[in-house]
N, C-alpha and C. Protein backbone atom coordinates (compact mmCIF):
# COMPACT_ATOMS: atom_id res chain seq x y z
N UNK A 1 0.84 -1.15 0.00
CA UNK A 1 0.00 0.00 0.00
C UNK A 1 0.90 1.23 0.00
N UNK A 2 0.64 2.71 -0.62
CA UNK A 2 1.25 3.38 -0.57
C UNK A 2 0.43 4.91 -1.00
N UNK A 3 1.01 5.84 -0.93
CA UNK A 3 0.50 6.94 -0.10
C UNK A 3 1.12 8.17 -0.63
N UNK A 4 0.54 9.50 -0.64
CA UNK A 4 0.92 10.46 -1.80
C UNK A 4 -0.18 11.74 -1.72
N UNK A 5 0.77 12.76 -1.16
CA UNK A 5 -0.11 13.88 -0.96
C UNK A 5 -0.27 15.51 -1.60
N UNK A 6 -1.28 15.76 -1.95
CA UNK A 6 -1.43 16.97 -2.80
C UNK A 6 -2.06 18.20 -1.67
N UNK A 7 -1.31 18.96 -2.18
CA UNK A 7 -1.69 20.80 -1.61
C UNK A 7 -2.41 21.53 -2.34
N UNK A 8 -2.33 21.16 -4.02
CA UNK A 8 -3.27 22.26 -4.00
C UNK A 8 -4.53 21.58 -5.54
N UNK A 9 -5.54 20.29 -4.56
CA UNK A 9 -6.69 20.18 -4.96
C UNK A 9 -6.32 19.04 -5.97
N UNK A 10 -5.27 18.53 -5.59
CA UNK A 10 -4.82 16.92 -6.71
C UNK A 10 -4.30 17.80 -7.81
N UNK A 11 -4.33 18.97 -8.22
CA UNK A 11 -3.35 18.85 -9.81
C UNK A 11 -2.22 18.59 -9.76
N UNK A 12 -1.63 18.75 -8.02
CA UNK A 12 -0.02 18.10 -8.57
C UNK A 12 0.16 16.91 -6.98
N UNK A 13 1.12 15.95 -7.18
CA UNK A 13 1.16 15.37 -6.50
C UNK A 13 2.62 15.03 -5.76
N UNK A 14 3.02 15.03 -4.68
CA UNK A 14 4.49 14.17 -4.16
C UNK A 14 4.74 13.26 -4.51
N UNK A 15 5.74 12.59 -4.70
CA UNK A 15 6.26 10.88 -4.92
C UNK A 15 5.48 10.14 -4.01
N UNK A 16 5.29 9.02 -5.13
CA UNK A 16 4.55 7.88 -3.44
C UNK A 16 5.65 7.57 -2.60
N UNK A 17 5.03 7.48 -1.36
CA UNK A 17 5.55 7.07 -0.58
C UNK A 17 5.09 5.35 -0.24
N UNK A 18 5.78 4.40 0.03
CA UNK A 18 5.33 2.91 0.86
C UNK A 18 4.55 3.14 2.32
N UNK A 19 3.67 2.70 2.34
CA UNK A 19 2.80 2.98 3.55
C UNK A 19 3.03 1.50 4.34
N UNK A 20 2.61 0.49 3.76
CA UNK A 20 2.64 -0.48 4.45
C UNK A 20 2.75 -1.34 3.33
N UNK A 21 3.30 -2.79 4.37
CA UNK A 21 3.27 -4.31 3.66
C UNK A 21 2.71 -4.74 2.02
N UNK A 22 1.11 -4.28 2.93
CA UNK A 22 -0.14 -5.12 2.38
C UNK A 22 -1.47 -4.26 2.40
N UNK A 23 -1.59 -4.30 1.54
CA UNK A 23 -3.61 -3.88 1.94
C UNK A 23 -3.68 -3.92 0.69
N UNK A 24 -5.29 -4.39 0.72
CA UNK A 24 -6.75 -4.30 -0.40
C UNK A 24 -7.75 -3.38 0.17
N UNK A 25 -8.10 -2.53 -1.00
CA UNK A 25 -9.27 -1.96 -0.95
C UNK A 25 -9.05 -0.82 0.47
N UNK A 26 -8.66 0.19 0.67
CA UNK A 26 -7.99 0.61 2.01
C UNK A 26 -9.56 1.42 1.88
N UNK A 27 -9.90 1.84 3.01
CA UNK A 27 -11.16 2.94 3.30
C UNK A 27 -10.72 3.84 4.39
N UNK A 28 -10.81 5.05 4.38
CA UNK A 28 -10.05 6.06 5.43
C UNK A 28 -11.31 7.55 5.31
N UNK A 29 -11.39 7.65 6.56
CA UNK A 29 -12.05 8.76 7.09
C UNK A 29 -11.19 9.40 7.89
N UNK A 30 -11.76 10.82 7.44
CA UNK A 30 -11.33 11.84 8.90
C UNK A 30 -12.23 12.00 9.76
N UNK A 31 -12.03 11.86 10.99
CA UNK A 31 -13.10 12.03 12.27
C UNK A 31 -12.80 13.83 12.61
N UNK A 32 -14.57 13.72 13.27
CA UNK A 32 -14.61 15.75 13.42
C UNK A 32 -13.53 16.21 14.53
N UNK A 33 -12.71 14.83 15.10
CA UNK A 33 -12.06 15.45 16.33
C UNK A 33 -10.05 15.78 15.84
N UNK A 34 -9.91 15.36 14.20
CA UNK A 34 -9.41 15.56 13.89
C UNK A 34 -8.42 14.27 13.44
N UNK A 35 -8.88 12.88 13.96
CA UNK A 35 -7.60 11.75 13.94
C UNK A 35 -8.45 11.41 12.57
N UNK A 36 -7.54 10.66 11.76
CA UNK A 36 -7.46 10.03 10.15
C UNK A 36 -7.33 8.69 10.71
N UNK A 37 -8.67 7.25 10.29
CA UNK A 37 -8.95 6.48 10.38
C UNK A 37 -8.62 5.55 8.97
N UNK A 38 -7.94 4.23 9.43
CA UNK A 38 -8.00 3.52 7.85
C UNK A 38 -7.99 2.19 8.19
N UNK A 39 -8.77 1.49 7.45
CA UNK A 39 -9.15 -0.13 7.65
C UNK A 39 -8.50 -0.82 6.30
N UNK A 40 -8.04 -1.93 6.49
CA UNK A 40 -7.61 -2.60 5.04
C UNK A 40 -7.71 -3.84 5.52
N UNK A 41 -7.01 -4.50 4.26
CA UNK A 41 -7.20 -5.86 5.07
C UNK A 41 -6.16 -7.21 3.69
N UNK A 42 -6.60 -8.29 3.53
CA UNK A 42 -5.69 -9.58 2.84
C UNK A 42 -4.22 -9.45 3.16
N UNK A 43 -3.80 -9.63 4.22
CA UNK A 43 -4.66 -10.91 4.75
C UNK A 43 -5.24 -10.19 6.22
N UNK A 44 -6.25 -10.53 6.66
CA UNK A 44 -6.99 -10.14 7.93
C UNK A 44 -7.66 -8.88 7.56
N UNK A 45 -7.80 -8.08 8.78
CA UNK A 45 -8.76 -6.63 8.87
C UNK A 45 -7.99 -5.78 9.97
N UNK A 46 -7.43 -4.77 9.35
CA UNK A 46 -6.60 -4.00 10.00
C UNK A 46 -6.89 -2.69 10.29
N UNK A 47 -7.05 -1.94 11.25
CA UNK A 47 -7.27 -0.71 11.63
C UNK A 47 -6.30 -0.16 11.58
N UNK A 48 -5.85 1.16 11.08
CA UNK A 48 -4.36 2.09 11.47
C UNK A 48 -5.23 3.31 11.63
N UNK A 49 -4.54 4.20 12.85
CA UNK A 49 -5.09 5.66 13.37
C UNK A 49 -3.84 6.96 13.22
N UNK A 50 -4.38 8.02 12.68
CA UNK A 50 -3.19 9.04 13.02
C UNK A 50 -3.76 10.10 13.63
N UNK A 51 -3.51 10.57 14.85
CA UNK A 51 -4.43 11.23 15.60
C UNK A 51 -4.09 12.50 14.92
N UNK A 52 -2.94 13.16 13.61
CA UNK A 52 -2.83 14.63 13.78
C UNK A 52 -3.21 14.60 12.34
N UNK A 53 -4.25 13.23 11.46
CA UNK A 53 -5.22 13.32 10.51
C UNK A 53 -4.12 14.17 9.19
N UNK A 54 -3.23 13.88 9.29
CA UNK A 54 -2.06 14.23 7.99
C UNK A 54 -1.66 13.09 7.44
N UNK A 55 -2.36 11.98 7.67
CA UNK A 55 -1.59 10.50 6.75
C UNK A 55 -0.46 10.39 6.95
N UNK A 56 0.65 10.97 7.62
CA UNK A 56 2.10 11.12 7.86
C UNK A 56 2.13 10.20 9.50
N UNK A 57 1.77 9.92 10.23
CA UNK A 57 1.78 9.86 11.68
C UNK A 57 1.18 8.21 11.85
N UNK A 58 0.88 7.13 11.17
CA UNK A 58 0.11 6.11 11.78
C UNK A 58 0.46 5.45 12.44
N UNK A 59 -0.25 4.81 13.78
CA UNK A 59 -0.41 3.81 14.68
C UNK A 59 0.12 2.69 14.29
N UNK A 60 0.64 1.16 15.32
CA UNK A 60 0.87 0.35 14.63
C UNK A 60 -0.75 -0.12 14.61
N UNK A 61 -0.91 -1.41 13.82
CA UNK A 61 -2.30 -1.92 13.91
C UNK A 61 -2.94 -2.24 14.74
N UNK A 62 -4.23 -2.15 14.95
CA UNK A 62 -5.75 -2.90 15.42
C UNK A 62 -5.63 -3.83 14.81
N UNK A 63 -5.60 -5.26 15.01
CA UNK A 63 -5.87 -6.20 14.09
C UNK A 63 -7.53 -6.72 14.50
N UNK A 64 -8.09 -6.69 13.99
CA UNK A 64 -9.47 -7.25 14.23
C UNK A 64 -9.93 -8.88 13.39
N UNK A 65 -9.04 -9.14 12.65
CA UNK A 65 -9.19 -10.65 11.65
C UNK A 65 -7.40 -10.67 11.68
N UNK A 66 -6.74 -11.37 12.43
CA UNK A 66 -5.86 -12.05 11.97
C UNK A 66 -5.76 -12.87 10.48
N UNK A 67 -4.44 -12.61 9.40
CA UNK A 67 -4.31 -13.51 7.93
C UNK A 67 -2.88 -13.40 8.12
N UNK A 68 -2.84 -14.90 7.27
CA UNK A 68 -2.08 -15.81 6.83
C UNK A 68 -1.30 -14.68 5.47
N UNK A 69 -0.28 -14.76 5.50
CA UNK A 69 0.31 -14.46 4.23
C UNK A 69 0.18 -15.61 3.49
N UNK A 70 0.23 -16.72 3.62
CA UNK A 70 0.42 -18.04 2.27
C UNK A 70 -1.56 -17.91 2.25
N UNK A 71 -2.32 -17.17 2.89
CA UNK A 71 -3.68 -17.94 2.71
C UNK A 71 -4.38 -16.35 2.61
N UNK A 72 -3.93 -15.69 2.00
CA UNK A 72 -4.44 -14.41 2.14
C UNK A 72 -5.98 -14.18 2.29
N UNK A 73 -7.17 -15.27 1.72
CA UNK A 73 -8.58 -14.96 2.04
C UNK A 73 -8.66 -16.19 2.69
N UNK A 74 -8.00 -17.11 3.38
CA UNK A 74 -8.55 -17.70 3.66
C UNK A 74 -9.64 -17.32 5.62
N UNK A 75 -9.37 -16.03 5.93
CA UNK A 75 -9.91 -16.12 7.24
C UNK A 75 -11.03 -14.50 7.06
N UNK A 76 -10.86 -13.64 5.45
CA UNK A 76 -11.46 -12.53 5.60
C UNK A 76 -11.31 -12.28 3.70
N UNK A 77 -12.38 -11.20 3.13
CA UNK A 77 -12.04 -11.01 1.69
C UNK A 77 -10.89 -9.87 1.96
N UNK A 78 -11.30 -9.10 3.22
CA UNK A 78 -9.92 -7.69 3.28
C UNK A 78 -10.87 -6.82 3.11
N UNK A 79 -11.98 -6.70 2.14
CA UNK A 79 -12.42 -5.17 2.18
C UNK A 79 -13.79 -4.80 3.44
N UNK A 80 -13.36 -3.57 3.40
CA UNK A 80 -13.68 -2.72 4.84
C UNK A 80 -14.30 -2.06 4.31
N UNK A 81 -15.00 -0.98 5.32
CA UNK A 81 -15.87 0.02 5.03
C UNK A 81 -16.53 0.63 6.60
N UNK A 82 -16.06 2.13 6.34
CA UNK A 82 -15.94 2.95 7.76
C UNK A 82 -16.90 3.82 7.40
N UNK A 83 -17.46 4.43 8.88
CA UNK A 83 -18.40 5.21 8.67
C UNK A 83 -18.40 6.26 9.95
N UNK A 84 -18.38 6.91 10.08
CA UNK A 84 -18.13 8.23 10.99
C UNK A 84 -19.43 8.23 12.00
N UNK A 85 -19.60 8.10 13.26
CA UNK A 85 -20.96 7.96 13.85
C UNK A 85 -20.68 9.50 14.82
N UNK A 86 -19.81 10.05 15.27
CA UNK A 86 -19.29 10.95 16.03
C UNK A 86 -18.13 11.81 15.63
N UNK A 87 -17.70 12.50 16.32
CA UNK A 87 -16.20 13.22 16.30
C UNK A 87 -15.23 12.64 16.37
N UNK A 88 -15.52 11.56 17.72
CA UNK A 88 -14.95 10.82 18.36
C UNK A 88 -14.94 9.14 17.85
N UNK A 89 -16.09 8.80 17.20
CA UNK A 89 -16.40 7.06 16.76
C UNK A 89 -16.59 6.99 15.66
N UNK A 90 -15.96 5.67 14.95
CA UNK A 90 -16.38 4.99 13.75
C UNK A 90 -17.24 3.74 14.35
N UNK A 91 -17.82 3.29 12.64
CA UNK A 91 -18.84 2.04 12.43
C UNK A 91 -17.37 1.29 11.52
N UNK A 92 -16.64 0.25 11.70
CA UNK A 92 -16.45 -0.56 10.69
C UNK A 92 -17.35 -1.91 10.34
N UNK A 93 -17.53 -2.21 8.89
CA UNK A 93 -17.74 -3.73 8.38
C UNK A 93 -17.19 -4.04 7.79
N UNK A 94 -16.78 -5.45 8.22
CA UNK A 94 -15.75 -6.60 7.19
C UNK A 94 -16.47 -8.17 7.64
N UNK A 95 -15.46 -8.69 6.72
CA UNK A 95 -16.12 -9.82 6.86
C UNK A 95 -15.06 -10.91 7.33
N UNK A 96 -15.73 -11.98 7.30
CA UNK A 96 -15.11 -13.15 8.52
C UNK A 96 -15.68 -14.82 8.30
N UNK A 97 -14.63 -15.49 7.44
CA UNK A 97 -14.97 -16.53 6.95
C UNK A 97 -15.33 -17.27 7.97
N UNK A 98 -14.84 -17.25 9.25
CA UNK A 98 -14.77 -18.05 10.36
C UNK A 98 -15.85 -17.71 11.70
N UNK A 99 -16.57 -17.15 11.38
CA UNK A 99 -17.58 -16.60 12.26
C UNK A 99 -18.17 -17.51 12.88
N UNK A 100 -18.09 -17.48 14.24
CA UNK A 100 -19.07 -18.70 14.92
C UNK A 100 -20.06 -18.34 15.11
N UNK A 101 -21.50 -19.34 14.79
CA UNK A 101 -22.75 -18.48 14.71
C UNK A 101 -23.31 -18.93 16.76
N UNK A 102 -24.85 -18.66 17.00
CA UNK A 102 -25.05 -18.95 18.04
C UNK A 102 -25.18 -20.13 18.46
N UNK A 103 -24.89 -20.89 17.32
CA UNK A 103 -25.06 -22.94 17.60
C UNK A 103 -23.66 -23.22 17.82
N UNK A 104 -22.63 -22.14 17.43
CA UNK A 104 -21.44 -23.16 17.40
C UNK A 104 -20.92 -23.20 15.87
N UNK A 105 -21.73 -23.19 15.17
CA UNK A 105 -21.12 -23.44 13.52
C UNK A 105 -20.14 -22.41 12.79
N UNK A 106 -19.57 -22.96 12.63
CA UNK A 106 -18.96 -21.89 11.40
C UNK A 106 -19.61 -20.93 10.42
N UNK A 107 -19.49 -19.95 10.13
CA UNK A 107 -20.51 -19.42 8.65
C UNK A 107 -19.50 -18.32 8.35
N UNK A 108 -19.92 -17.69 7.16
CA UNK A 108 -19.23 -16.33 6.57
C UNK A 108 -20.27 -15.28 7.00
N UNK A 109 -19.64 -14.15 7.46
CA UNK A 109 -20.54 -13.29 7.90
C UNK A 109 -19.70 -12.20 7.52
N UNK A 110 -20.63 -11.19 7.57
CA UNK A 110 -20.66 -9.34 7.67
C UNK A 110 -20.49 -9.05 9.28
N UNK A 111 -19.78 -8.60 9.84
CA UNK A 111 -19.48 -8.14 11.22
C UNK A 111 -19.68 -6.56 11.18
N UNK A 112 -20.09 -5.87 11.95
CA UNK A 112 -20.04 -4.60 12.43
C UNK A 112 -19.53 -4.11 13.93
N UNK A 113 -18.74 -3.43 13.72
CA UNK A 113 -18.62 -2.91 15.20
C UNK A 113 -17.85 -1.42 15.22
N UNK A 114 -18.71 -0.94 16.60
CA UNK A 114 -18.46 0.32 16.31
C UNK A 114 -17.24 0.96 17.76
């Protein structure tokens, strides 16, 4: 994954920079209290936070789905999706091949948590 920032409205851009390892499908909000939120994921479901919301500053991970590098979907597809509920809170959903339902079983599910 990698990363690249404009001043004035995208017509011009910095060199990318390498952000991280790995990620699919990355989803990133700014919260009203000012921190820059980003979820990714293959392998697993990863949270990264930068509280001074400049993409320059991130956290190490939230892991919320542990993955396999040799099995990249085998425990999640990776894509995320954030949603701003506060200043202060996000909503993420991802998904989770391994979800235990209320019997005990295995299933694929949509998870939310906020």
């Amino acid at each position: 994954m990698a990363i690249t920032w404009s001043s004035d409205n995208g017509h011009t851009w910095t060199p990318v920079h390498e952000l991280f390892e790995f990620g699919v499908w990355p989803c990133i909000i700014l919260l009203g209290c000012g921190a820059m939120v980003l979820s990714y994921g293959r392998p697993g479901v990863h949270l990264r936070f930068d509280p001074t919301g400049t993409g320059e500053h991130w956290s190490d991970p939230a892991t919320l789905i542990e993955g396999s590098p040799r099995e990249v979907t085998r425990h999640s597809c990776g894509y995320t999706s954030l949603l701003p509920v506060s200043d202060h809170a996000l909503l993420i959903a991802y998904s989770d091949f391994n979800h235990l339902d209320a019997t005990g079983s295995r299933r694929k599910a949509i998870l939310y948590s906020a």
